[in-house]
N, C-alpha and C. Protein backbone atom coordinates (compact mmCIF):
# COMPACT_ATOMS: atom_id res chain seq x y z
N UNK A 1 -85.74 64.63 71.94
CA UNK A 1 -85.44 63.94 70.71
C UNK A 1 -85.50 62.44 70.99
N UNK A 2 -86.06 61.80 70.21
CA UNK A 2 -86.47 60.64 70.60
C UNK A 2 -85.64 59.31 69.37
N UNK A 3 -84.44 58.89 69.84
CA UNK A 3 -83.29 58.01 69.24
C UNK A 3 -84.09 57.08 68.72
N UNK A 4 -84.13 56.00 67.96
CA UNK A 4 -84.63 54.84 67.63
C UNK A 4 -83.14 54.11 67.33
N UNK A 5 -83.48 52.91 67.55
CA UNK A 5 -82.66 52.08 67.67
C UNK A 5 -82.43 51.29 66.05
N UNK A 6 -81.03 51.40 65.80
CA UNK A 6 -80.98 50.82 64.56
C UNK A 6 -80.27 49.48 63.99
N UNK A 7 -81.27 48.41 63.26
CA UNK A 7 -80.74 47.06 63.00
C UNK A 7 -79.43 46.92 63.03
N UNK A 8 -78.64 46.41 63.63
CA UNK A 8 -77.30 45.95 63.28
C UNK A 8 -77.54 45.07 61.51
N UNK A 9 -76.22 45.57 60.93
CA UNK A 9 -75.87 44.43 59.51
C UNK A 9 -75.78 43.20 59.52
N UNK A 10 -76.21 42.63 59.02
CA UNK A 10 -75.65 41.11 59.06
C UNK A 10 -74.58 40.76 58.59
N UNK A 11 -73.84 40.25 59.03
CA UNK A 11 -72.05 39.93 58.71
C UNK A 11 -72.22 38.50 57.65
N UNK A 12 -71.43 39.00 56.49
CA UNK A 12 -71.89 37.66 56.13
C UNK A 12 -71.35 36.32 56.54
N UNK A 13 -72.06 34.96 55.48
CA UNK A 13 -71.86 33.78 56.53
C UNK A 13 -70.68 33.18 55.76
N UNK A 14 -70.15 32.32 56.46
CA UNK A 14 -69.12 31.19 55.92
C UNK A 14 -68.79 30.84 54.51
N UNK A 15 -69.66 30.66 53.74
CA UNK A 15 -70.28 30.50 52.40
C UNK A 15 -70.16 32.17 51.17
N UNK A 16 -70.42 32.83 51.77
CA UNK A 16 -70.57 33.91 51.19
C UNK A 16 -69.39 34.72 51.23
N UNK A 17 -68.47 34.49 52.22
CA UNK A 17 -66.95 34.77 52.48
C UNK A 17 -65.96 33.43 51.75
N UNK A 18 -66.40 32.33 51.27
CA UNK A 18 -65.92 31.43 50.80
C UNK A 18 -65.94 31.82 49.01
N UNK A 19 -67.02 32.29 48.83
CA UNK A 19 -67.52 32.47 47.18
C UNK A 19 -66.95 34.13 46.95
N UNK A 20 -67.25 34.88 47.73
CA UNK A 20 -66.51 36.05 48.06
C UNK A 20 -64.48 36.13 47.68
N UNK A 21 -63.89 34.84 48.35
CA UNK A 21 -62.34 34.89 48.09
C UNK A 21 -62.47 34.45 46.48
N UNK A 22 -63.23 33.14 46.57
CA UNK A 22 -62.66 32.59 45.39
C UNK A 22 -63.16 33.54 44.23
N UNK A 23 -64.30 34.33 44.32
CA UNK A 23 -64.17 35.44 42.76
C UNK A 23 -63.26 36.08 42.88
N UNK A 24 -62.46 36.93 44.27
CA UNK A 24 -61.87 38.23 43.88
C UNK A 24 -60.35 37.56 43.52
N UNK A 25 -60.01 36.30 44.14
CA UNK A 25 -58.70 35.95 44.00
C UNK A 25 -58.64 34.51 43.46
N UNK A 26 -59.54 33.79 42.94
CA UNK A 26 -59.58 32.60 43.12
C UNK A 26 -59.04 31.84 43.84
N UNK A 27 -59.35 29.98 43.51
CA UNK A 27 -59.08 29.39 44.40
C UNK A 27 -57.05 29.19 45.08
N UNK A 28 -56.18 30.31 44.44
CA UNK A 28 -55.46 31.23 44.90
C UNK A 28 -55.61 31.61 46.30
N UNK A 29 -56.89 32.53 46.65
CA UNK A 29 -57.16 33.24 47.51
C UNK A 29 -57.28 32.24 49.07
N UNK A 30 -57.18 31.14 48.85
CA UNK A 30 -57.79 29.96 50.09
C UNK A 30 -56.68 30.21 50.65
N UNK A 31 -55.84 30.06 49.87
CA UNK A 31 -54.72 29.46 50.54
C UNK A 31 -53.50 30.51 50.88
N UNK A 32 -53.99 32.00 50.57
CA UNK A 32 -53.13 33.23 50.85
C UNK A 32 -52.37 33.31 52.50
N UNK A 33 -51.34 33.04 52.43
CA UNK A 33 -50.63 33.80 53.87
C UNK A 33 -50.26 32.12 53.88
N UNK A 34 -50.40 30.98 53.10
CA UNK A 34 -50.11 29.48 53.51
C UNK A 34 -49.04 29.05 54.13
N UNK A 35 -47.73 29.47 52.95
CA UNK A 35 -46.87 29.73 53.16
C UNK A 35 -45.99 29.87 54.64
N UNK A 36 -46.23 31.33 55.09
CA UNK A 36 -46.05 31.66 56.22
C UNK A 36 -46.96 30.83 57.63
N UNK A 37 -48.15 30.45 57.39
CA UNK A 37 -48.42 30.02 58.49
C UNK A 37 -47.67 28.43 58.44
N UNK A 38 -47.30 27.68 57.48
CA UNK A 38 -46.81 26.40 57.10
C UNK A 38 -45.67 26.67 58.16
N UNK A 39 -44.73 27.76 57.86
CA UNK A 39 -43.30 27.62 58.47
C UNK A 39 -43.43 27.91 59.52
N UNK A 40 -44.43 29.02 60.28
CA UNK A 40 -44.54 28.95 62.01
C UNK A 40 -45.05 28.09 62.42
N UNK A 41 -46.14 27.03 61.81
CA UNK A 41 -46.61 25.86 62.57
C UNK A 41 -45.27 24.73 62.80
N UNK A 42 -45.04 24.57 61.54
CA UNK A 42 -43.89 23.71 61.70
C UNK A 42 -42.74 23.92 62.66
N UNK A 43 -42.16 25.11 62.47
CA UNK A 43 -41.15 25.37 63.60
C UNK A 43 -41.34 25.82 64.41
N UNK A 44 -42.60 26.67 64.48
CA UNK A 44 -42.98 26.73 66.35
C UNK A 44 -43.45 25.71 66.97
N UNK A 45 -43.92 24.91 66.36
CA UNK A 45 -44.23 23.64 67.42
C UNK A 45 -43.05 22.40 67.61
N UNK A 46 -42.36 22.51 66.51
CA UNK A 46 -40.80 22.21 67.07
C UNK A 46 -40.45 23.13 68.16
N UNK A 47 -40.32 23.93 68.03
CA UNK A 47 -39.56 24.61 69.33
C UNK A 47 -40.42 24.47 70.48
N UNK A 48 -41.71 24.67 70.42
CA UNK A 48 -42.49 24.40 71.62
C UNK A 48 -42.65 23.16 72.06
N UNK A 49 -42.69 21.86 71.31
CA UNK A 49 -42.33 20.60 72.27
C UNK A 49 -40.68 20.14 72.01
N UNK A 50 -39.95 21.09 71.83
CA UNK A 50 -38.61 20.60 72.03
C UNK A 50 -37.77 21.51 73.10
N UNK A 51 -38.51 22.63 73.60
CA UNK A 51 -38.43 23.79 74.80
C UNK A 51 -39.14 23.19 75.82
N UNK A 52 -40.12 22.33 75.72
CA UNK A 52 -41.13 21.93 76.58
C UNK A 52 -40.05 20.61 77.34
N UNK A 53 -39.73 20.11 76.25
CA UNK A 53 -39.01 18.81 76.77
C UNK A 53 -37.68 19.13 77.73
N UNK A 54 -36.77 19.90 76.62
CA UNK A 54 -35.24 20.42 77.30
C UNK A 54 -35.67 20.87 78.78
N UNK A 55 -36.21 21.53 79.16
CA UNK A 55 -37.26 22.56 80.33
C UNK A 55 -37.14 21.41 81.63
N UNK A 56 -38.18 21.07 80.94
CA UNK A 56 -38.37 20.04 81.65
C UNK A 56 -37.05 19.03 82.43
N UNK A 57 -36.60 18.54 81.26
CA UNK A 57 -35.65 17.62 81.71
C UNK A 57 -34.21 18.39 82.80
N UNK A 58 -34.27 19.88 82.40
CA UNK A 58 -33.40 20.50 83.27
C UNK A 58 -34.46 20.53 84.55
N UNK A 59 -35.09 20.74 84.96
CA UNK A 59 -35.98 21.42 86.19
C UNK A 59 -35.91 19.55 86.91
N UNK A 60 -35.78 18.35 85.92
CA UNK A 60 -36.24 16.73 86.66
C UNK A 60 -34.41 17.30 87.26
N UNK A 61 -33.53 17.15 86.34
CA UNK A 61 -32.44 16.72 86.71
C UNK A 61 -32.01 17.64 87.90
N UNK A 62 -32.42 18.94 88.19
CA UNK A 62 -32.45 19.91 89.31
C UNK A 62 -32.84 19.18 91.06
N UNK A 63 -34.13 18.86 90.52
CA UNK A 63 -34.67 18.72 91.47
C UNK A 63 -34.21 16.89 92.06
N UNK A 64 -33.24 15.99 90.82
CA UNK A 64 -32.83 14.88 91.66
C UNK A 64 -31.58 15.47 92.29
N UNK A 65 -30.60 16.10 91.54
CA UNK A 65 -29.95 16.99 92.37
C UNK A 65 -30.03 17.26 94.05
N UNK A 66 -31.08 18.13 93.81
CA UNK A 66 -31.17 18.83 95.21
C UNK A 66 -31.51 17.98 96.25
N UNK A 67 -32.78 16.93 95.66
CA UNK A 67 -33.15 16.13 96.78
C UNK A 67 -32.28 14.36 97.32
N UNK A 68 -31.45 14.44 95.85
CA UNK A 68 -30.62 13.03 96.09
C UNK A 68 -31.90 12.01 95.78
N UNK A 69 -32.73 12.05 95.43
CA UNK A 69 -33.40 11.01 95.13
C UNK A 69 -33.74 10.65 93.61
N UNK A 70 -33.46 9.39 93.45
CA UNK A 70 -33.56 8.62 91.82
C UNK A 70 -35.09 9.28 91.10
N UNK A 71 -35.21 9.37 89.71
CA UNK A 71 -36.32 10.23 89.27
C UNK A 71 -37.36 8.82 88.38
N UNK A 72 -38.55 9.13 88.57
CA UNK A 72 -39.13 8.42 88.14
C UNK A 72 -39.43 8.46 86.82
N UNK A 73 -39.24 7.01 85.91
CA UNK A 73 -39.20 7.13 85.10
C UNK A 73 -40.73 6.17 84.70
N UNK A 74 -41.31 6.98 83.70
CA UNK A 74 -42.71 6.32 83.01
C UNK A 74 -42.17 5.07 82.34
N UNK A 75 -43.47 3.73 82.01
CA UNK A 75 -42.85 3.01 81.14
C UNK A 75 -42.11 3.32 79.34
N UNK A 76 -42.79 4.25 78.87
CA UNK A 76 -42.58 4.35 78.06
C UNK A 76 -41.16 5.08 77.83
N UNK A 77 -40.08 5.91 78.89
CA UNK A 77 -38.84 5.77 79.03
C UNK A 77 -38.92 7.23 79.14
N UNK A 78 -40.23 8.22 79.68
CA UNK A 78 -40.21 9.64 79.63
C UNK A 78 -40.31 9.75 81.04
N UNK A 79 -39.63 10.97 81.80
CA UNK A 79 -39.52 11.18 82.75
C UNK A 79 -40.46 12.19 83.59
N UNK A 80 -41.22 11.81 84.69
CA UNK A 80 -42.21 12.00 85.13
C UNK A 80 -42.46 13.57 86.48
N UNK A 81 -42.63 14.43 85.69
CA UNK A 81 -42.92 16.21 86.11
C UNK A 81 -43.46 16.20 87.14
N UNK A 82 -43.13 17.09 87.99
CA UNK A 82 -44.07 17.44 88.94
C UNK A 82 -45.35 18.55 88.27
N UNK A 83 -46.30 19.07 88.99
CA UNK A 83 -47.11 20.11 88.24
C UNK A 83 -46.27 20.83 87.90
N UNK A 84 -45.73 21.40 89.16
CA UNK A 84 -45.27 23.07 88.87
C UNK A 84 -44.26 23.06 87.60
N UNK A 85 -43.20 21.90 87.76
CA UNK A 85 -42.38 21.17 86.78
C UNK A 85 -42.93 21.72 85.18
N UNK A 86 -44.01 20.85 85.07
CA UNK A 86 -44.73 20.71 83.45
C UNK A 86 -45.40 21.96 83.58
N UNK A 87 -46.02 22.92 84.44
CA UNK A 87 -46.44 23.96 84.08
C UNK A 87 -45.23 24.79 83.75
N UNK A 88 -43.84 24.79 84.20
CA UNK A 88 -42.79 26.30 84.25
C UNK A 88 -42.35 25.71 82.65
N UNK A 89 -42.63 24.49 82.71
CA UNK A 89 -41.44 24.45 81.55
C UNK A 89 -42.51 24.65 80.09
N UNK A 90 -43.99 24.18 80.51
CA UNK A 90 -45.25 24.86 79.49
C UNK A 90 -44.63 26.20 78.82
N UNK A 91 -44.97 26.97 79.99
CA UNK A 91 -44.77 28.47 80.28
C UNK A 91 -43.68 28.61 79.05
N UNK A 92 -42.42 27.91 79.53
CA UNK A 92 -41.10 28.59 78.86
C UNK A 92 -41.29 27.94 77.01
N UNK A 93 -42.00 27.03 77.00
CA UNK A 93 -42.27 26.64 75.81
C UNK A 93 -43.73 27.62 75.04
N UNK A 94 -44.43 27.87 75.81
CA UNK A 94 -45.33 29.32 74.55
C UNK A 94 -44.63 30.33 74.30
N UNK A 95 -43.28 30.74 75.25
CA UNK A 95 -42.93 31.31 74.96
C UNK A 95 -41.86 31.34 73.99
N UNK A 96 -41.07 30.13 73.98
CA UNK A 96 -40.33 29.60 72.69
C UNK A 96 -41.01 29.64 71.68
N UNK A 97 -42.58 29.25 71.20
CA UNK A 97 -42.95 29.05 70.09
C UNK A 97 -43.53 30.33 69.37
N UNK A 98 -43.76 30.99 70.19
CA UNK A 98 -43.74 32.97 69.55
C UNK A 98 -42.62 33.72 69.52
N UNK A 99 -41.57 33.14 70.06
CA UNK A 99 -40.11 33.81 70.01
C UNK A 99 -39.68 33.81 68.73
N UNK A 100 -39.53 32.58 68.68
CA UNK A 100 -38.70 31.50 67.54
C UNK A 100 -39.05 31.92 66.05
N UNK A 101 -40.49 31.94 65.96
CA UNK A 101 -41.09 32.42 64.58
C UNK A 101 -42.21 33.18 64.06
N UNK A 102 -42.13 34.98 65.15
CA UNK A 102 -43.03 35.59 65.08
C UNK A 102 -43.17 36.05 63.62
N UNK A 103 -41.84 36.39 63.50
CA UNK A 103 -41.73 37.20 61.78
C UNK A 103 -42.72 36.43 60.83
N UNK A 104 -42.84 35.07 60.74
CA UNK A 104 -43.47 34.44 59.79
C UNK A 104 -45.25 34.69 60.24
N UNK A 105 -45.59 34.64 61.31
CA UNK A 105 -46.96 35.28 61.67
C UNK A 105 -47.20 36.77 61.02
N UNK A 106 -46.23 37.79 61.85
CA UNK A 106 -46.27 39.08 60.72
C UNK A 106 -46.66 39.58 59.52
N UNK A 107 -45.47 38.37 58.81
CA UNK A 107 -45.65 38.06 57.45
C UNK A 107 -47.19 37.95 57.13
N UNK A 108 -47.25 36.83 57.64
CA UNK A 108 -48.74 36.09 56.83
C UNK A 108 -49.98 37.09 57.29
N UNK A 109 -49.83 37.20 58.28
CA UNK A 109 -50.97 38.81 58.51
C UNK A 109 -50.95 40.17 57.44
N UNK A 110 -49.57 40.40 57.37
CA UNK A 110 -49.26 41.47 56.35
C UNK A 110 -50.37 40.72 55.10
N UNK A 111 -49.94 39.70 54.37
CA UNK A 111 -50.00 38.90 52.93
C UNK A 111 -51.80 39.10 52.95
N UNK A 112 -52.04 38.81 54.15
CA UNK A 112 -53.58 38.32 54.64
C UNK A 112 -54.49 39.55 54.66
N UNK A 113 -53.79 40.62 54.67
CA UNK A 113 -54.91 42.27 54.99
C UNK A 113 -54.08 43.11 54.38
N UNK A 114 -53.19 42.52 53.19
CA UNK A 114 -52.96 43.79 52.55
C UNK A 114 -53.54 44.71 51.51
N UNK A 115 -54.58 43.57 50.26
CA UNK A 115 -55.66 43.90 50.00
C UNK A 115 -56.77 44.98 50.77
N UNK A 116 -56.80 44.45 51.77
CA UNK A 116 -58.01 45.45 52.36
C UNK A 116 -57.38 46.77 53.29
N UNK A 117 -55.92 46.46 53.97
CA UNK A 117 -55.12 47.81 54.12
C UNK A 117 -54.84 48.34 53.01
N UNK A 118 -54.29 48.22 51.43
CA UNK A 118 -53.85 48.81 50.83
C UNK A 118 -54.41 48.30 49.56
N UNK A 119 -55.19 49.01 49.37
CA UNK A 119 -55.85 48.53 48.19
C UNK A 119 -54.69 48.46 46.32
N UNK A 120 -54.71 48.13 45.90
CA UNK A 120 -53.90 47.88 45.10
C UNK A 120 -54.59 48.51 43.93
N UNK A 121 -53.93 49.43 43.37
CA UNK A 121 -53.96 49.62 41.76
C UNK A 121 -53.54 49.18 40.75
N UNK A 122 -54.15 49.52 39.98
CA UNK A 122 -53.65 48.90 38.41
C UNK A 122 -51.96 49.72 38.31
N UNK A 123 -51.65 48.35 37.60
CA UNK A 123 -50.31 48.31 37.49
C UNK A 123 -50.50 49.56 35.51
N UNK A 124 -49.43 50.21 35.78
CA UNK A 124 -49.29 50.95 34.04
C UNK A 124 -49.73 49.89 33.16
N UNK A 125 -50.12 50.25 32.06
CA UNK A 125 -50.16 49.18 31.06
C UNK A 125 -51.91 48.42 31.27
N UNK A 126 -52.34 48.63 32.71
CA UNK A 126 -53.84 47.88 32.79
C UNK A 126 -53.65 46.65 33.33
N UNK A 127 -52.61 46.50 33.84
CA UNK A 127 -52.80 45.06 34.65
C UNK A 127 -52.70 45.20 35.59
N UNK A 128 -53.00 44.11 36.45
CA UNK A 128 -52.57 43.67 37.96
C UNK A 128 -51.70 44.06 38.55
N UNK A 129 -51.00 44.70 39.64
CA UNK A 129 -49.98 44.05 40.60
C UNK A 129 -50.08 42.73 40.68
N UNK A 130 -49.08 42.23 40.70
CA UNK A 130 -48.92 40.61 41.18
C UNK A 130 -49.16 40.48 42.64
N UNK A 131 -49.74 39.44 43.09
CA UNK A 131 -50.24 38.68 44.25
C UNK A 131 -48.49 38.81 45.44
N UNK A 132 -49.10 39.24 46.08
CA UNK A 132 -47.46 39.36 47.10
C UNK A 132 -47.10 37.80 47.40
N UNK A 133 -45.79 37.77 47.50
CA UNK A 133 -45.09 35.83 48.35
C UNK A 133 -44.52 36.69 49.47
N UNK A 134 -44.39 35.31 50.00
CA UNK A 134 -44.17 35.86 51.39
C UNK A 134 -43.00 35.92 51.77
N UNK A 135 -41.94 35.88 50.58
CA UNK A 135 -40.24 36.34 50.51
C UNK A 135 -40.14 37.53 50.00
N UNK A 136 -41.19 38.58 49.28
CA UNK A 136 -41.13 39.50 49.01
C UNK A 136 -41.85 40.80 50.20
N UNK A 137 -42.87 40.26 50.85
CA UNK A 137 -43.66 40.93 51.87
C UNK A 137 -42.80 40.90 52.66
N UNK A 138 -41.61 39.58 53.36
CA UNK A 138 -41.05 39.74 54.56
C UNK A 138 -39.76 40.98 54.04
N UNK A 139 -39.21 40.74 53.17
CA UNK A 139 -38.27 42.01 52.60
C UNK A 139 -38.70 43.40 52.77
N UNK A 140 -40.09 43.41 52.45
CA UNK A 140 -40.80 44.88 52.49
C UNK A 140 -41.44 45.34 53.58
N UNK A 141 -41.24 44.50 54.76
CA UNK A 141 -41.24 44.98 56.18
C UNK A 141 -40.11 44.90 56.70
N UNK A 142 -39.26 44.52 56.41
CA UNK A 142 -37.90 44.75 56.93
C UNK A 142 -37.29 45.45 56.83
N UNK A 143 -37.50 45.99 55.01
CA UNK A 143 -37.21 47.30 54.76
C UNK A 143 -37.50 48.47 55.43
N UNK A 144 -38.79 48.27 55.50
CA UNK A 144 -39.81 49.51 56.32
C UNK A 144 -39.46 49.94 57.20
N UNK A 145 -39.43 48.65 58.39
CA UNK A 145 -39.14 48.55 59.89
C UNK A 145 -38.46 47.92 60.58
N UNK A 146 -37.50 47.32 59.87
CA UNK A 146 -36.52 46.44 60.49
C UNK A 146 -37.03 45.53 60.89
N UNK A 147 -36.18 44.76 61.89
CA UNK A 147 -36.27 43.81 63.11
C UNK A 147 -37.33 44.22 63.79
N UNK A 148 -37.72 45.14 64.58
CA UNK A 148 -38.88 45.81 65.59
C UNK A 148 -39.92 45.43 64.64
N UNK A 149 -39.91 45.32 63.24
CA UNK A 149 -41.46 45.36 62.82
C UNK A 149 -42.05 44.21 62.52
N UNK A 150 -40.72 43.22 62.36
CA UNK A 150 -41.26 41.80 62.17
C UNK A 150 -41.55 41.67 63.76
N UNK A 151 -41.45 41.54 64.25
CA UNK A 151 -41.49 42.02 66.01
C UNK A 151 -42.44 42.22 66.65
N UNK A 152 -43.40 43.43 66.00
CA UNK A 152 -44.49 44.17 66.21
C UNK A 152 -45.46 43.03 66.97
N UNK A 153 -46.06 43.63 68.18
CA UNK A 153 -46.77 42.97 68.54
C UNK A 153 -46.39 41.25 69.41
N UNK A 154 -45.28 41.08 69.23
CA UNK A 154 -44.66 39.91 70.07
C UNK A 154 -44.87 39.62 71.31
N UNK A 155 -44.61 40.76 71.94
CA UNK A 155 -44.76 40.75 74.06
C UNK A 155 -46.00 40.41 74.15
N UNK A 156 -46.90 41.10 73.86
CA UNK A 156 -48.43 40.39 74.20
C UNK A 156 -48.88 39.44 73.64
N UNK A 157 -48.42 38.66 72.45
CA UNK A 157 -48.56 37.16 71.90
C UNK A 157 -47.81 36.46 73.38
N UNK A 158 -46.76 36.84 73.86
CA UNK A 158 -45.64 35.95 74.13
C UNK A 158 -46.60 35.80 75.60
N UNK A 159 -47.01 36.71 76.16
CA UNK A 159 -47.85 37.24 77.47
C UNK A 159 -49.17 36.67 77.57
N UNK A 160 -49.24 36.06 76.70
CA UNK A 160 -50.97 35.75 76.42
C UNK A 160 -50.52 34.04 76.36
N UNK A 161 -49.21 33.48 75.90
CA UNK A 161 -48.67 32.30 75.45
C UNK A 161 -48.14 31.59 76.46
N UNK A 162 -47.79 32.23 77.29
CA UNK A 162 -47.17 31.73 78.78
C UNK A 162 -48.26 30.90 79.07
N UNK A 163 -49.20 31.88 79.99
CA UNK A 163 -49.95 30.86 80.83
C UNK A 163 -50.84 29.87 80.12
N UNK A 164 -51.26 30.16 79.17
CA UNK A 164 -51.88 29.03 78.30
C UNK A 164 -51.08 27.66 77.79
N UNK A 165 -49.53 27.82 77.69
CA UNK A 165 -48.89 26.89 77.57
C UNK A 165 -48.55 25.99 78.58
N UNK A 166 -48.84 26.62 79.58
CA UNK A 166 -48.43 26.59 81.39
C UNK A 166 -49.37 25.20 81.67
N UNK A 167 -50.69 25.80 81.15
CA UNK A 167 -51.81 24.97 81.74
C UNK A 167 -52.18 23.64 80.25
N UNK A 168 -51.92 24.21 79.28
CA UNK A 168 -52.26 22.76 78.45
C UNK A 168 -51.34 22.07 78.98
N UNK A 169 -49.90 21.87 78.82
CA UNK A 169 -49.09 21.27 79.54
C UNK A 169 -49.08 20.09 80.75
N UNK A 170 -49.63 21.34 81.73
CA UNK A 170 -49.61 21.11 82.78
C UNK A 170 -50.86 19.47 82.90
N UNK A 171 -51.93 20.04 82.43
CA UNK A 171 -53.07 19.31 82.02
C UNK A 171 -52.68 18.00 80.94
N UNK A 172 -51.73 18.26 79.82
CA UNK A 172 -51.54 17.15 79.23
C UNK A 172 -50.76 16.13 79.89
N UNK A 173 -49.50 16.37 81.04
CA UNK A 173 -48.97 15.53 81.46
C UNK A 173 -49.95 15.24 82.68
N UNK A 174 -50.46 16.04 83.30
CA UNK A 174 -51.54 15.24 83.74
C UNK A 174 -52.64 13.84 83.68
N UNK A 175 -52.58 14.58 82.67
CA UNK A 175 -53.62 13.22 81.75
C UNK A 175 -52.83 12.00 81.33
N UNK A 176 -51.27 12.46 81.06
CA UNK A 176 -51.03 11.01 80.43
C UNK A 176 -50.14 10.63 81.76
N UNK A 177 -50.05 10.61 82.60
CA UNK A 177 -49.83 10.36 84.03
C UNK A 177 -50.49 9.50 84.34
N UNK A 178 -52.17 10.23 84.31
CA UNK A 178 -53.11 9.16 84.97
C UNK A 178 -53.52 7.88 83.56
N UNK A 179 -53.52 8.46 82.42
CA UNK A 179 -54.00 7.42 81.52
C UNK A 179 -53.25 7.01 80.35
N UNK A 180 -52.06 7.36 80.76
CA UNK A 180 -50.62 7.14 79.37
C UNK A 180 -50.27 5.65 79.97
């Protein structure tokens, strides 16, 4: 039997997924899951350069501690990491910033594929369901699944967040070391 090989689809492009939201949801649809990603950017990156900093400043004040020697301070009045220093305390900061406000990621994923997980019917009467917010979606996974479900999926965000926080870090105080 002799297989032939068959065209892959073409996925559509940028444009066609752009004209695509705005008919089925209008210009509504851009901005679906906003909400939720607004409040994890905002407060996870509070927590991640304010975990990054605390971290830090415990691991400087440790290590004048142990060695008795005065800590160097940058001009600008910030106190100056060793690698391993700005990488542990990286580390402990990706992991603050997926700790702190996974539920709101959840959320906005739920808000973001619930259309295409659960297709929605007409409401009695011939109308719509209303468009989910993301104070009603986080209720209706909490309901579902508690705590564990806003949850879902956390350890391997948090596992994947470490070392990547480890090394921007590590690399940003690097850089402003040599050129801050």
């Amino acid at each position: 039997m002799l297989v032939t090989p068959t065209q892959p689809t073409a996925l559509p492009g940028p444009i066609s997924v752009l004209a695509s939201v705005v008919r089925n949801d209008g210009l509504r649809g851009l901005w679906l899951g906003q909400t939720a990603t607004l409040i994890r950017e905002t407060g996870g990156t509070a927590a991640w350069l304010g975990t990054k900093e605390v971290v830090g400043r415990l691991l400087v004040a440790q290590r004048a501690q142990r060695t008795g020697k005065p800590v160097a301070v940058t001009p600008s009045g910030s106190v100056e990491l060793l690698p391993w220093e700005s990488a542990l305390s990286g580390a402990c900061a990706g992991a603050a910033f997926n700790l702190v406000l996974f539920p709101a990621d959840t959320v906005k994923s739920a808000i973001q594929t619930e259309e295409e997980l659960r297709p929605t019917r007409q409401a009695p009467g011939g109308q719509a369901h209303p468009k989910p917010t993301f104070l009603g979606t986080a209720r209706a996974l909490y309901r579902a699944q508690g705590i564990p479900g806003l949850y879902a999926g956390c350890g391997i965000t948090i596992a994947r967040s470490i070392p990547s926080s480890a090394i921007i870090f590590l690399i940003y105080d690097g850089l402003n070391k040599r050129f801050g």
